[in-house]
Structure formats: structure tokens, C-alpha cells
N, C-alpha and C. Protein backbone atom coordinates (compact mmCIF):
# COMPACT_ATOMS: atom_id res chain seq x y z
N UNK A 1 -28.05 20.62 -109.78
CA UNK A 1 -26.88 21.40 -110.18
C UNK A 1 -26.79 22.69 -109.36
N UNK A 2 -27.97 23.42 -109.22
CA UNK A 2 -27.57 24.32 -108.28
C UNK A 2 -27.19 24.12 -106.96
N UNK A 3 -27.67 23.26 -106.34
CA UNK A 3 -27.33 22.79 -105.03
C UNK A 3 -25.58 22.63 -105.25
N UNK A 4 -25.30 21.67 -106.13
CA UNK A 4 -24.18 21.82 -105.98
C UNK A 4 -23.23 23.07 -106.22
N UNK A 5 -23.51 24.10 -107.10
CA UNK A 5 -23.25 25.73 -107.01
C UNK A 5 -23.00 26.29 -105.87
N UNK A 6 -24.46 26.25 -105.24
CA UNK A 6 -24.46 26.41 -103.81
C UNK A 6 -23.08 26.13 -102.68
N UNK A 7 -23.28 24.79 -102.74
CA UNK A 7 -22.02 24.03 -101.93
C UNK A 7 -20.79 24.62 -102.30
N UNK A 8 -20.58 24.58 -103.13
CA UNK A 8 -19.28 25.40 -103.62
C UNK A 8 -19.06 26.56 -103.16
N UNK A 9 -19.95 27.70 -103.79
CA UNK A 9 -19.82 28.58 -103.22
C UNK A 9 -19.37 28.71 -101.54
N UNK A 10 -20.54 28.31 -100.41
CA UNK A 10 -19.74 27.67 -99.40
C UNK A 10 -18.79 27.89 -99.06
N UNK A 11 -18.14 26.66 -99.80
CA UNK A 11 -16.78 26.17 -99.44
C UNK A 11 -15.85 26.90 -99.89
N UNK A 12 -16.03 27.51 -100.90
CA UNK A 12 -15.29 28.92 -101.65
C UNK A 12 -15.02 29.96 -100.68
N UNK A 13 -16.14 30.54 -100.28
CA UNK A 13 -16.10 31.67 -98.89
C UNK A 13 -15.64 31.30 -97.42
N UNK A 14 -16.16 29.50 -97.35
CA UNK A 14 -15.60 29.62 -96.12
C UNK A 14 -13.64 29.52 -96.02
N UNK A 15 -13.52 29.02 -97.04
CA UNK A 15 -11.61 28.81 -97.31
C UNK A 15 -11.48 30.19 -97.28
N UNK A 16 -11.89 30.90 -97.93
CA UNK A 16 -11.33 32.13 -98.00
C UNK A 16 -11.69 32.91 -96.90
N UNK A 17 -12.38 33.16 -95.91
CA UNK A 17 -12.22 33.33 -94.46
C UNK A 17 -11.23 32.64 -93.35
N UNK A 18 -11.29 31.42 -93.52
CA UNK A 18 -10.02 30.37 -92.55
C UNK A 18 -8.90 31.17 -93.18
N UNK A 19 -8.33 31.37 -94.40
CA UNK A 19 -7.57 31.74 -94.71
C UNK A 19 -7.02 32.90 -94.54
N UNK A 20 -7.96 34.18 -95.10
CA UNK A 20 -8.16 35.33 -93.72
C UNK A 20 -8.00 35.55 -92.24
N UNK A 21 -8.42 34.53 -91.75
CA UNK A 21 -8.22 34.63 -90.30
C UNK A 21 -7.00 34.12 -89.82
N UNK A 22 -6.57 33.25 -90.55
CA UNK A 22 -4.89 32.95 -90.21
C UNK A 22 -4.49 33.66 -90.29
N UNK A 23 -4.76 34.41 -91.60
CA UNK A 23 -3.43 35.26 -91.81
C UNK A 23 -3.27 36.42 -90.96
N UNK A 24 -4.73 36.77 -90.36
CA UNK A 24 -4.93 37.96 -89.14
C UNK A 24 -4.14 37.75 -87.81
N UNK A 25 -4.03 36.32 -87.41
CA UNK A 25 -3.48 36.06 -86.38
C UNK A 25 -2.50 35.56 -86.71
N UNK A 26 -1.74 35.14 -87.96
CA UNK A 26 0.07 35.61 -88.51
C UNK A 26 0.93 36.39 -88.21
N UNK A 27 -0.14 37.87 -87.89
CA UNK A 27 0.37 39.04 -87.69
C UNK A 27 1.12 39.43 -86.55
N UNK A 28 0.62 38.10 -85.96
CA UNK A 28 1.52 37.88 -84.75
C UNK A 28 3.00 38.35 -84.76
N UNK A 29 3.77 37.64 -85.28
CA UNK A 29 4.91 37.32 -86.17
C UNK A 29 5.28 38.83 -86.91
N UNK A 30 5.95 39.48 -87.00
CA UNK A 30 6.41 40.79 -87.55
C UNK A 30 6.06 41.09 -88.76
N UNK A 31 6.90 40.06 -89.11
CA UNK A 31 7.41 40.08 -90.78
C UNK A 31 6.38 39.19 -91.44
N UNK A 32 4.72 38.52 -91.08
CA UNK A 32 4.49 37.98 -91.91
C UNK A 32 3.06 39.00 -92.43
N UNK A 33 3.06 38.87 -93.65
CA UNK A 33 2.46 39.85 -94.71
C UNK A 33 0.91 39.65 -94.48
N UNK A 34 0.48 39.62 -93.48
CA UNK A 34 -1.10 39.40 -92.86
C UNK A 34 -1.61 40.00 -94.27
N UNK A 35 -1.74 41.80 -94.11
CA UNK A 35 -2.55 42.25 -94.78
C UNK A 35 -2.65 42.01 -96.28
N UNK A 36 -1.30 41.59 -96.38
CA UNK A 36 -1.02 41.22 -97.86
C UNK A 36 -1.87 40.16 -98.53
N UNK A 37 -2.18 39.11 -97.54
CA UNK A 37 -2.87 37.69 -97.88
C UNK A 37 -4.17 37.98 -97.81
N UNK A 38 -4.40 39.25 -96.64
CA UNK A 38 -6.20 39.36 -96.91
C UNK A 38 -6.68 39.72 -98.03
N UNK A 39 -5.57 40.90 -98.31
CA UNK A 39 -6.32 41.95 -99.83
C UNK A 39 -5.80 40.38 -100.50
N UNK A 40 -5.13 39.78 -100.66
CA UNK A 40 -5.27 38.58 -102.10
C UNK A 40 -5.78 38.31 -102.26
N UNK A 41 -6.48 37.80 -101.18
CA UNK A 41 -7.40 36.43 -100.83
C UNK A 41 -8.85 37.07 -101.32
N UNK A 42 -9.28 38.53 -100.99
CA UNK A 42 -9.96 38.99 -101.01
C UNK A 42 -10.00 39.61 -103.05
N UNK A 43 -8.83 39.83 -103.36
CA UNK A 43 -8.79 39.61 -105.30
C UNK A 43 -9.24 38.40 -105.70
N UNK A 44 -8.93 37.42 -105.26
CA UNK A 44 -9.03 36.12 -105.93
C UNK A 44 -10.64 36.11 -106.00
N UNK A 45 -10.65 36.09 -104.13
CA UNK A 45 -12.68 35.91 -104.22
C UNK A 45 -13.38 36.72 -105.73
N UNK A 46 -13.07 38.28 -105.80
CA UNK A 46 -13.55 38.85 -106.57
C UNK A 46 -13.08 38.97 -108.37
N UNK A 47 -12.18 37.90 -108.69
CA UNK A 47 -11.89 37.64 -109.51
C UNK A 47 -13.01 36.44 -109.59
N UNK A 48 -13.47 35.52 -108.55
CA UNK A 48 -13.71 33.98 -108.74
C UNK A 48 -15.28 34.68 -109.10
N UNK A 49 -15.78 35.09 -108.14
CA UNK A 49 -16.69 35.25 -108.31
C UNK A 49 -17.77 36.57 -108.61
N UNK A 50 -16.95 37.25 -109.52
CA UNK A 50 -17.41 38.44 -109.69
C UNK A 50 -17.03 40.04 -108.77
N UNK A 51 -16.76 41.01 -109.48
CA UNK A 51 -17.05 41.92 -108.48
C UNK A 51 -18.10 43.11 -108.00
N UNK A 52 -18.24 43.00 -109.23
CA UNK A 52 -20.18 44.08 -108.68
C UNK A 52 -19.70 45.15 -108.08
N UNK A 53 -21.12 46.22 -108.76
CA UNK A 53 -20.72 47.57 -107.49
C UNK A 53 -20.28 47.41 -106.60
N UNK A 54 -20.75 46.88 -105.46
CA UNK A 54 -20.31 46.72 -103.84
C UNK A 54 -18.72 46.41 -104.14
N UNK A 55 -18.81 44.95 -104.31
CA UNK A 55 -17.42 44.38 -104.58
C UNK A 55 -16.55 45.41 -105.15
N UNK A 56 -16.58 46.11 -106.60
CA UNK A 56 -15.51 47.18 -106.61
C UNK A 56 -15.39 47.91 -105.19
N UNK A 57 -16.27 48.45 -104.67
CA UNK A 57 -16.02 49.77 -103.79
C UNK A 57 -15.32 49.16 -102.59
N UNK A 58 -15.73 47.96 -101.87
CA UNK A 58 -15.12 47.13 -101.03
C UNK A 58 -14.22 46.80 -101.02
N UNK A 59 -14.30 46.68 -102.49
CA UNK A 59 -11.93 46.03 -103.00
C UNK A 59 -11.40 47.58 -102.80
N UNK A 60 -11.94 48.15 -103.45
CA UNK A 60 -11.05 49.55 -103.30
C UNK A 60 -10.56 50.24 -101.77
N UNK A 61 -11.25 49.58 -101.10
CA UNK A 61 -11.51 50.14 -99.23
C UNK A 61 -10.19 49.31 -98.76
N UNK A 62 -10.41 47.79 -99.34
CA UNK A 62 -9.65 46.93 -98.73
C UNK A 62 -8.13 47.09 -99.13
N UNK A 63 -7.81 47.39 -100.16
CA UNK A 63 -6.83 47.64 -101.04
C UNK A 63 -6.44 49.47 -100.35
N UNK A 64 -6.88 49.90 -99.86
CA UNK A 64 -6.31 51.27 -99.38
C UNK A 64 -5.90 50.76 -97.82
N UNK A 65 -6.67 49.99 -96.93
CA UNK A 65 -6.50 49.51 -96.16
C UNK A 65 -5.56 49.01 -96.12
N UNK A 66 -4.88 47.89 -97.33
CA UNK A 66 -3.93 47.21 -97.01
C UNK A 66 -2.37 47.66 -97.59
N UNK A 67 -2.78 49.29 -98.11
CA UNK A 67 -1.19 49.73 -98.44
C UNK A 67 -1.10 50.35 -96.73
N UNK A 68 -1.93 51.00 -96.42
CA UNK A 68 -1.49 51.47 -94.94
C UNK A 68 -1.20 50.24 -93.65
N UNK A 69 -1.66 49.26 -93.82
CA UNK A 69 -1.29 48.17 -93.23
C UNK A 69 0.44 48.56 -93.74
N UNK A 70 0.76 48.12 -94.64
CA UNK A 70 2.31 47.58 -95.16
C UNK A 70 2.91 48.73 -94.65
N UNK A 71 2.14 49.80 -94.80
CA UNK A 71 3.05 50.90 -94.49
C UNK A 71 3.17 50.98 -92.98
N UNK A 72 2.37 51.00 -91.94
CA UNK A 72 2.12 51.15 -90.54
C UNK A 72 3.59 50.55 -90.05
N UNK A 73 4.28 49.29 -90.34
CA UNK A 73 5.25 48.68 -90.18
C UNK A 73 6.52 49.98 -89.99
N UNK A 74 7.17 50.18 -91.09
CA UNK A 74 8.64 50.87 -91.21
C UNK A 74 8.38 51.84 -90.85
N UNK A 75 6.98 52.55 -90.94
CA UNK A 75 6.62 54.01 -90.50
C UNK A 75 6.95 54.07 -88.87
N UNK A 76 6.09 53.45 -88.44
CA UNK A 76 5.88 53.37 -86.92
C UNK A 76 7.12 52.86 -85.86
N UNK A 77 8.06 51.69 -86.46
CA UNK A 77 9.21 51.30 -86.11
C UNK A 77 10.25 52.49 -85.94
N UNK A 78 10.18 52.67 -87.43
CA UNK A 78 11.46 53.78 -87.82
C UNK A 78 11.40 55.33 -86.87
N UNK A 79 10.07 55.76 -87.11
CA UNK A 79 9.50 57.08 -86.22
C UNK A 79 9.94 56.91 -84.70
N UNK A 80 9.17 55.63 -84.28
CA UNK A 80 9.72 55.63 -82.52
C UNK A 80 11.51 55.70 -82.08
N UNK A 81 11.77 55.43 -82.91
CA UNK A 81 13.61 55.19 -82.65
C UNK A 81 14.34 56.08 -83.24
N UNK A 82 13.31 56.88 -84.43
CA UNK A 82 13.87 58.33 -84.79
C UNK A 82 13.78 59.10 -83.58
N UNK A 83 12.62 59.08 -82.98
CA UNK A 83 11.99 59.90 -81.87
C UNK A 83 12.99 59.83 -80.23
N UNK A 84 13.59 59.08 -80.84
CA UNK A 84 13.90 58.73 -79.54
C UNK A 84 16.09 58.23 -79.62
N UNK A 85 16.36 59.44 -80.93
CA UNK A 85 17.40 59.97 -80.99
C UNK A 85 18.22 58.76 -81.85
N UNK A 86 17.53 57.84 -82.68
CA UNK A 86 18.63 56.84 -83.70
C UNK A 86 18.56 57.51 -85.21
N UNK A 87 19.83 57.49 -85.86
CA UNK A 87 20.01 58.53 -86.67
C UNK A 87 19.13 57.68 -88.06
N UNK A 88 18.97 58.08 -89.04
CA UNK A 88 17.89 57.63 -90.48
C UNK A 88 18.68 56.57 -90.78
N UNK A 89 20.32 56.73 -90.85
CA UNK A 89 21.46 55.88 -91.17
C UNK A 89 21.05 54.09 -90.81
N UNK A 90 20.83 54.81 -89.65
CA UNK A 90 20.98 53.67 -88.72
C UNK A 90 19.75 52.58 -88.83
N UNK A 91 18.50 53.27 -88.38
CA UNK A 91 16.91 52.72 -89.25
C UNK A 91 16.90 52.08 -90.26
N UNK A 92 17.34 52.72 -91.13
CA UNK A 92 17.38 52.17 -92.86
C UNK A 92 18.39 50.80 -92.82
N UNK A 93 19.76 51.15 -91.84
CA UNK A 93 20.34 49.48 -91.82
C UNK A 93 19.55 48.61 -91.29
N UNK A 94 18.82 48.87 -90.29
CA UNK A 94 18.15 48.18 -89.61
C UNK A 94 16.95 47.30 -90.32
N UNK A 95 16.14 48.61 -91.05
CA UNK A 95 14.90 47.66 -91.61
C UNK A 95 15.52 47.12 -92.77
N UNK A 96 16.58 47.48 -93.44
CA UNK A 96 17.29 46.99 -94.69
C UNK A 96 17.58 45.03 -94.64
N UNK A 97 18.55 45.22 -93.21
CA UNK A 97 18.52 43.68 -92.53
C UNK A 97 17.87 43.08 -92.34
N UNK A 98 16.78 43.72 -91.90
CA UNK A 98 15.63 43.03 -91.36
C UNK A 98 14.94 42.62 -92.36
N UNK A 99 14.54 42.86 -93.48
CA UNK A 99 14.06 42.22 -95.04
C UNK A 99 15.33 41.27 -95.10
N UNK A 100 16.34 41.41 -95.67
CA UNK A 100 17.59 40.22 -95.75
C UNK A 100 17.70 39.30 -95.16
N UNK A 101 17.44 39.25 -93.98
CA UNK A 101 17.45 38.37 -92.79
C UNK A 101 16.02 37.59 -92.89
N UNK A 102 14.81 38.00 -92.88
CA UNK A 102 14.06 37.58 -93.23
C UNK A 102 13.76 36.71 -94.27
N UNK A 103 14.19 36.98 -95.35
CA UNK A 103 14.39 36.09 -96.66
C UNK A 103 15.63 35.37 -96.76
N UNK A 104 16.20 35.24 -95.75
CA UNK A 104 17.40 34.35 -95.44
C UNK A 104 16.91 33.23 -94.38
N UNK A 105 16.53 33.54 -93.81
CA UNK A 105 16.27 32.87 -92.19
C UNK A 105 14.58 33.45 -91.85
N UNK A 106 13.66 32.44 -92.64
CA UNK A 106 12.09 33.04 -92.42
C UNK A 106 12.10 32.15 -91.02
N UNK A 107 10.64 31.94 -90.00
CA UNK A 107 10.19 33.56 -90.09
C UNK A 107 10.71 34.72 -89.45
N UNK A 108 11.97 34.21 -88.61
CA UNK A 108 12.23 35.12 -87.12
C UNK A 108 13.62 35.71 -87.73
N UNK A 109 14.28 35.29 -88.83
CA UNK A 109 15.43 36.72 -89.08
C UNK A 109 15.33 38.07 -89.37
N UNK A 110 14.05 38.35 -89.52
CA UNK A 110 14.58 39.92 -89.14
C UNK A 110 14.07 40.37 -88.23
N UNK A 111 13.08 39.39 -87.49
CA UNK A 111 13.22 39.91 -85.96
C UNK A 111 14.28 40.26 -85.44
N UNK A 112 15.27 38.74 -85.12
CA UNK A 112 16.42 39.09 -84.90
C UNK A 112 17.44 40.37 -85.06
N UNK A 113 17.42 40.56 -86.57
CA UNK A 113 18.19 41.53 -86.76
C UNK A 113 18.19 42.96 -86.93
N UNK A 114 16.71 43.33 -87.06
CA UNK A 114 16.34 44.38 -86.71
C UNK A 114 17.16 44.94 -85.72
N UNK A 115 16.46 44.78 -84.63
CA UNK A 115 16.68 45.10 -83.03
C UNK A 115 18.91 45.00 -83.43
N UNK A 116 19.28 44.12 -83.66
CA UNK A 116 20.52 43.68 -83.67
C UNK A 116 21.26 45.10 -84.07
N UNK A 117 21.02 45.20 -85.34
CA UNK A 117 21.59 46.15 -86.50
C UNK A 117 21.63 47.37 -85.97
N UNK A 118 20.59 47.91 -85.44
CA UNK A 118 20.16 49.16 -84.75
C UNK A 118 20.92 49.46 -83.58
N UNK A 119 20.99 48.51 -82.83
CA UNK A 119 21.98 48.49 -81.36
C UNK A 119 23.51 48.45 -81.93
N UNK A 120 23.86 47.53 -83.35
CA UNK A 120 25.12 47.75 -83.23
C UNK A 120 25.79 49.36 -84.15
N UNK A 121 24.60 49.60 -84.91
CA UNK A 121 24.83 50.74 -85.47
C UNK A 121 25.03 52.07 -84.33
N UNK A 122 23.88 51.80 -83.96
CA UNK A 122 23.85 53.40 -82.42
C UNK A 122 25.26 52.83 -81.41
N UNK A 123 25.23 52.16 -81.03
CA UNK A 123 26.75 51.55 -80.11
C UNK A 123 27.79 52.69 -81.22
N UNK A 124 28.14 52.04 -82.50
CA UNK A 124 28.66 52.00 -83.04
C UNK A 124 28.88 53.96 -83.36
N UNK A 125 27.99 54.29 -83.04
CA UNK A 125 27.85 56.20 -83.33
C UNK A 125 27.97 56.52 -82.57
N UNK A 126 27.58 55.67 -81.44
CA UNK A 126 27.83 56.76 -79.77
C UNK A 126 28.70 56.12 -79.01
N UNK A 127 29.10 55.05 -79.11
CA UNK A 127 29.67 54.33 -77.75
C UNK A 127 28.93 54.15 -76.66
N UNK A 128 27.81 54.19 -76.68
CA UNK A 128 26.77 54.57 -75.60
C UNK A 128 26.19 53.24 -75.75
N UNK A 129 26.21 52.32 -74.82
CA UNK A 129 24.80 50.64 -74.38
C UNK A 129 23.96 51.23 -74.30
N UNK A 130 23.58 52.38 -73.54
CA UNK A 130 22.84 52.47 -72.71
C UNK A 130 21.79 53.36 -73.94
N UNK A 131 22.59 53.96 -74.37
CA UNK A 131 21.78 54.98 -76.03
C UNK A 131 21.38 54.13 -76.57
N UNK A 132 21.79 53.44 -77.18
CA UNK A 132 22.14 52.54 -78.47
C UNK A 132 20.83 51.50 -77.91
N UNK A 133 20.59 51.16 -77.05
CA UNK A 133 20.00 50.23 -75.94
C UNK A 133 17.88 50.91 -76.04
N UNK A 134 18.60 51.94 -75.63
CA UNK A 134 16.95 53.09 -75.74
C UNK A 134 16.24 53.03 -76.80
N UNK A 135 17.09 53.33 -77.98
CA UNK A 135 16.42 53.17 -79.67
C UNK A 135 16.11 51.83 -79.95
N UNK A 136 16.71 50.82 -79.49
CA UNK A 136 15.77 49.22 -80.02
C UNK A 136 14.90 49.29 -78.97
N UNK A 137 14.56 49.83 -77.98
CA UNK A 137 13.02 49.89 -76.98
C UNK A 137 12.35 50.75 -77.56
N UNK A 138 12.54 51.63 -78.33
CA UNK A 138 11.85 52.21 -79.20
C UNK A 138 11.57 51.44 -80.08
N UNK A 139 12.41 51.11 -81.36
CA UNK A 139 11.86 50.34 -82.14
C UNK A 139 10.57 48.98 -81.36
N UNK A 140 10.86 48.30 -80.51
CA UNK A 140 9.86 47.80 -80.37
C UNK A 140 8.84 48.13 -80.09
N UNK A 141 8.82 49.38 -79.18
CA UNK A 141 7.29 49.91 -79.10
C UNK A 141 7.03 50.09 -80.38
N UNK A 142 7.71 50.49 -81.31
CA UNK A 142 7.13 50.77 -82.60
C UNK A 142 6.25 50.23 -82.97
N UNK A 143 7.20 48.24 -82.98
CA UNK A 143 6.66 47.03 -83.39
C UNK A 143 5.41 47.24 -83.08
N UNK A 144 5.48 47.11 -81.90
CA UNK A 144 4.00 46.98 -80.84
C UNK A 144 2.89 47.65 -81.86
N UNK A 145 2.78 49.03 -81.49
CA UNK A 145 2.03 49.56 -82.36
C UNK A 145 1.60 49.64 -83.52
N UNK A 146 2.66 49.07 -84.18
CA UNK A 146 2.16 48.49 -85.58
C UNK A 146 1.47 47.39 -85.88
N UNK A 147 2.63 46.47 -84.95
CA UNK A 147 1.24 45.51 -84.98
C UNK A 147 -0.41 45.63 -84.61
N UNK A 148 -0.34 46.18 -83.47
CA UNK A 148 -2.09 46.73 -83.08
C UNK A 148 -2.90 47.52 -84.18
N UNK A 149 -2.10 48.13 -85.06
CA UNK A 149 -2.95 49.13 -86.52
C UNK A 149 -2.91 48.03 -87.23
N UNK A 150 -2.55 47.36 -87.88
CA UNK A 150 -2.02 46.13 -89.09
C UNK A 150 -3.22 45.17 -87.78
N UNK A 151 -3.57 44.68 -86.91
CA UNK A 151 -4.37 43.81 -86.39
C UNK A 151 -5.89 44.58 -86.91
N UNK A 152 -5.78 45.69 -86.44
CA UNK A 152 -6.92 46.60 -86.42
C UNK A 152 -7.34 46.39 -88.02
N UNK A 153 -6.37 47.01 -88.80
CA UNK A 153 -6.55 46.90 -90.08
C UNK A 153 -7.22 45.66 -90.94
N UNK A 154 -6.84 44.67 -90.44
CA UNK A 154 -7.10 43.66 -90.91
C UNK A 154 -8.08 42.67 -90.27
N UNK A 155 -8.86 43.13 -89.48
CA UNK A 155 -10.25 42.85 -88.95
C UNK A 155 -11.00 43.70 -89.65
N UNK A 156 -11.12 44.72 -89.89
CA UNK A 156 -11.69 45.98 -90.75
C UNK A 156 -11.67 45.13 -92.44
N UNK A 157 -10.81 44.93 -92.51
CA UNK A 157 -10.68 44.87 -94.03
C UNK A 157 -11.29 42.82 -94.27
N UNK A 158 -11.08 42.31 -93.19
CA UNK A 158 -12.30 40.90 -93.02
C UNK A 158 -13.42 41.02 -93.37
N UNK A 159 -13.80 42.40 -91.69
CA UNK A 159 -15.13 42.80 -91.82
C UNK A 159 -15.85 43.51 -93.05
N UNK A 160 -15.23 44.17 -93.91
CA UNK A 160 -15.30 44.49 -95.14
C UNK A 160 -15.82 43.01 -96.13
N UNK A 161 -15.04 42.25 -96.36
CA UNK A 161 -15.10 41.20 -97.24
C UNK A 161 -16.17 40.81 -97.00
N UNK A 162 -16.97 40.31 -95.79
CA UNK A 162 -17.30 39.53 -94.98
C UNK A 162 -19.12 40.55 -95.92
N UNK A 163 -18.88 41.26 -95.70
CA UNK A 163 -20.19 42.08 -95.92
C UNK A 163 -20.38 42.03 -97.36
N UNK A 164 -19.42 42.01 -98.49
CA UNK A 164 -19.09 41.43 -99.81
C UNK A 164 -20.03 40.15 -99.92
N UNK A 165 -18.93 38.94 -99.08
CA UNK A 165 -19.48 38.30 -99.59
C UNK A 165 -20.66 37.80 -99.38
N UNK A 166 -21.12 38.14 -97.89
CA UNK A 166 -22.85 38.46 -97.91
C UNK A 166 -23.84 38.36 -98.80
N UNK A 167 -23.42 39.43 -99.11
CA UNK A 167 -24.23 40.93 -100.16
C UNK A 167 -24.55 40.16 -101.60
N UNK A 168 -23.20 38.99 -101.86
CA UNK A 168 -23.11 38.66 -103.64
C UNK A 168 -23.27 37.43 -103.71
């Protein structure tokens, strides 16, 4: 009987790593909720199998980790294309669509419309391609960078688990 405990366990941790690691390299993809699936994945483990000192303090790391993940997104998008002269108006339509579009048309509508919304909003304030044009190259560097913190993040917050489930 313990052997079979054993095995389980296993197979318990190793799903919940494959699962982790997809979801790390999901993150590919804009809009898909990487960090969201680690910290789950990473509740469930510690629901399944206990959480123990470590385990609290680890969930708590991972779980701070993964509001700044969610956040790194609209922060970092919105900031570069603020920075770079697109009005709040305009941002807020932008990431507004970009959720709508997304849950309309998974996984690539609010890729699409991000970038879209933003160009037709700034066009639309300045008459300017060439303005209007600058702020979605902003927004994507944004992307960029967010994605690289939200990647970062979520190797950190693996490597976290990973030492969890070690440890228990």
C-alpha cells in the first residue's frame, strides 16, 4: 500500500509540473493566463496534499508572484504607449478590446485588437499614421517586456513549487 502512495504521489507532482511547464511556455501567447495556472496548479497541489510551514510560506511567495505576473501585462503595455504620447482614453479602449476580443475570438483576438484599437483611436485624435503608428510599437515593446517578467515570474514561482514539493 505504500508503494502504491508512493506512485501516486509521483504521478501527482509530476502532472502538476507538465502542467506548469506548459503553462510557462503558453506565455508565449499574450493573453494566456500562464501565471494564473501555475499559482492553481500550485493550490490544488497544496490543497491535495497538505500545506505545512514551508508550503504556506511558498504559496504565499507564489501567490504574490502571481498578482504581479497579471499585473506586469496592462502595466507595462499601457506605460510604454503612455510614454510614448497615447492618451489613457485610448489604452483603456485598447486593453478593454483586447479582453472582448479575446473572449470572443480565443486565443489571438485581442492580440489582434489591441494593437488595432489603439492605432484607430490615436489616428482617430491626431490624424497622424505615423503617431498613431509609434504608440502600437510601443505597446508592443510593452508586450515584449511583459512577457519576459511574467516568463521570469513564472520560472521563479515553478522553482518555488518545485522546492515544496521536494521538501513534503
Amino acid at each position: 500500500m505504500e508503494s502504491l502512495d508512493a506512485w501516486l504521489t509521483l504521478i501527482g507532482k509530476s502532472l502538476a509540473l507538465v502542467i506548469m511547464l506548459f503553462s510557462l511556455f503558453g506565455m508565449i501567447i499574450p493573453v494566456f493566463p500562464g501565471t494564473l495556472i501555475i499559482w492553481l496548479v500550485a493550490l490544488i497541489y497544496g490543497i491535495a496534499s497538505g500545506f505545512g510551514t514551508v508550503g504556506t510560506v511558498v504559496f504565499v511567495i507564489i501567490t504574490v508572484l502571481a498578482i504581479l505576473g497579471a499585473l506586469a501585462d496592462n502595466l507595462l503595455m499601457g506605460a510604454k504607449a503612455k510614454e510614448h504620447g497615447a492618451a489613457w482614453s485610448s489604452i483603456f479602449l485598447a486593453l478593454g478590446g483586447s479582453v472582448l476580443f479575446t473572449l470572443v475570438f480565443p486565443p489571438i483576438g485581442g492580440l489582434v485588437a489591441a494593437p488595432a484599437i489603439l492605432y484607430l483611436a490615436e489616428r482617430r485624435r491626431f490624424d497622424d499614421h505615423d503617431r498613431a503608428l509609434k504608440t502600437v510599437r510601443a505597446l508592443a515593446i510593452g508586450w515584449g517586456w511583459a512577457f519576459l517578467i511574467r516568463f521570469g515570474l513564472g520560472v521563479v514561482m515553478i522553482g518555488l513549487w518545485g522546492i515544496w514539493a521536494l521538501t513534503g
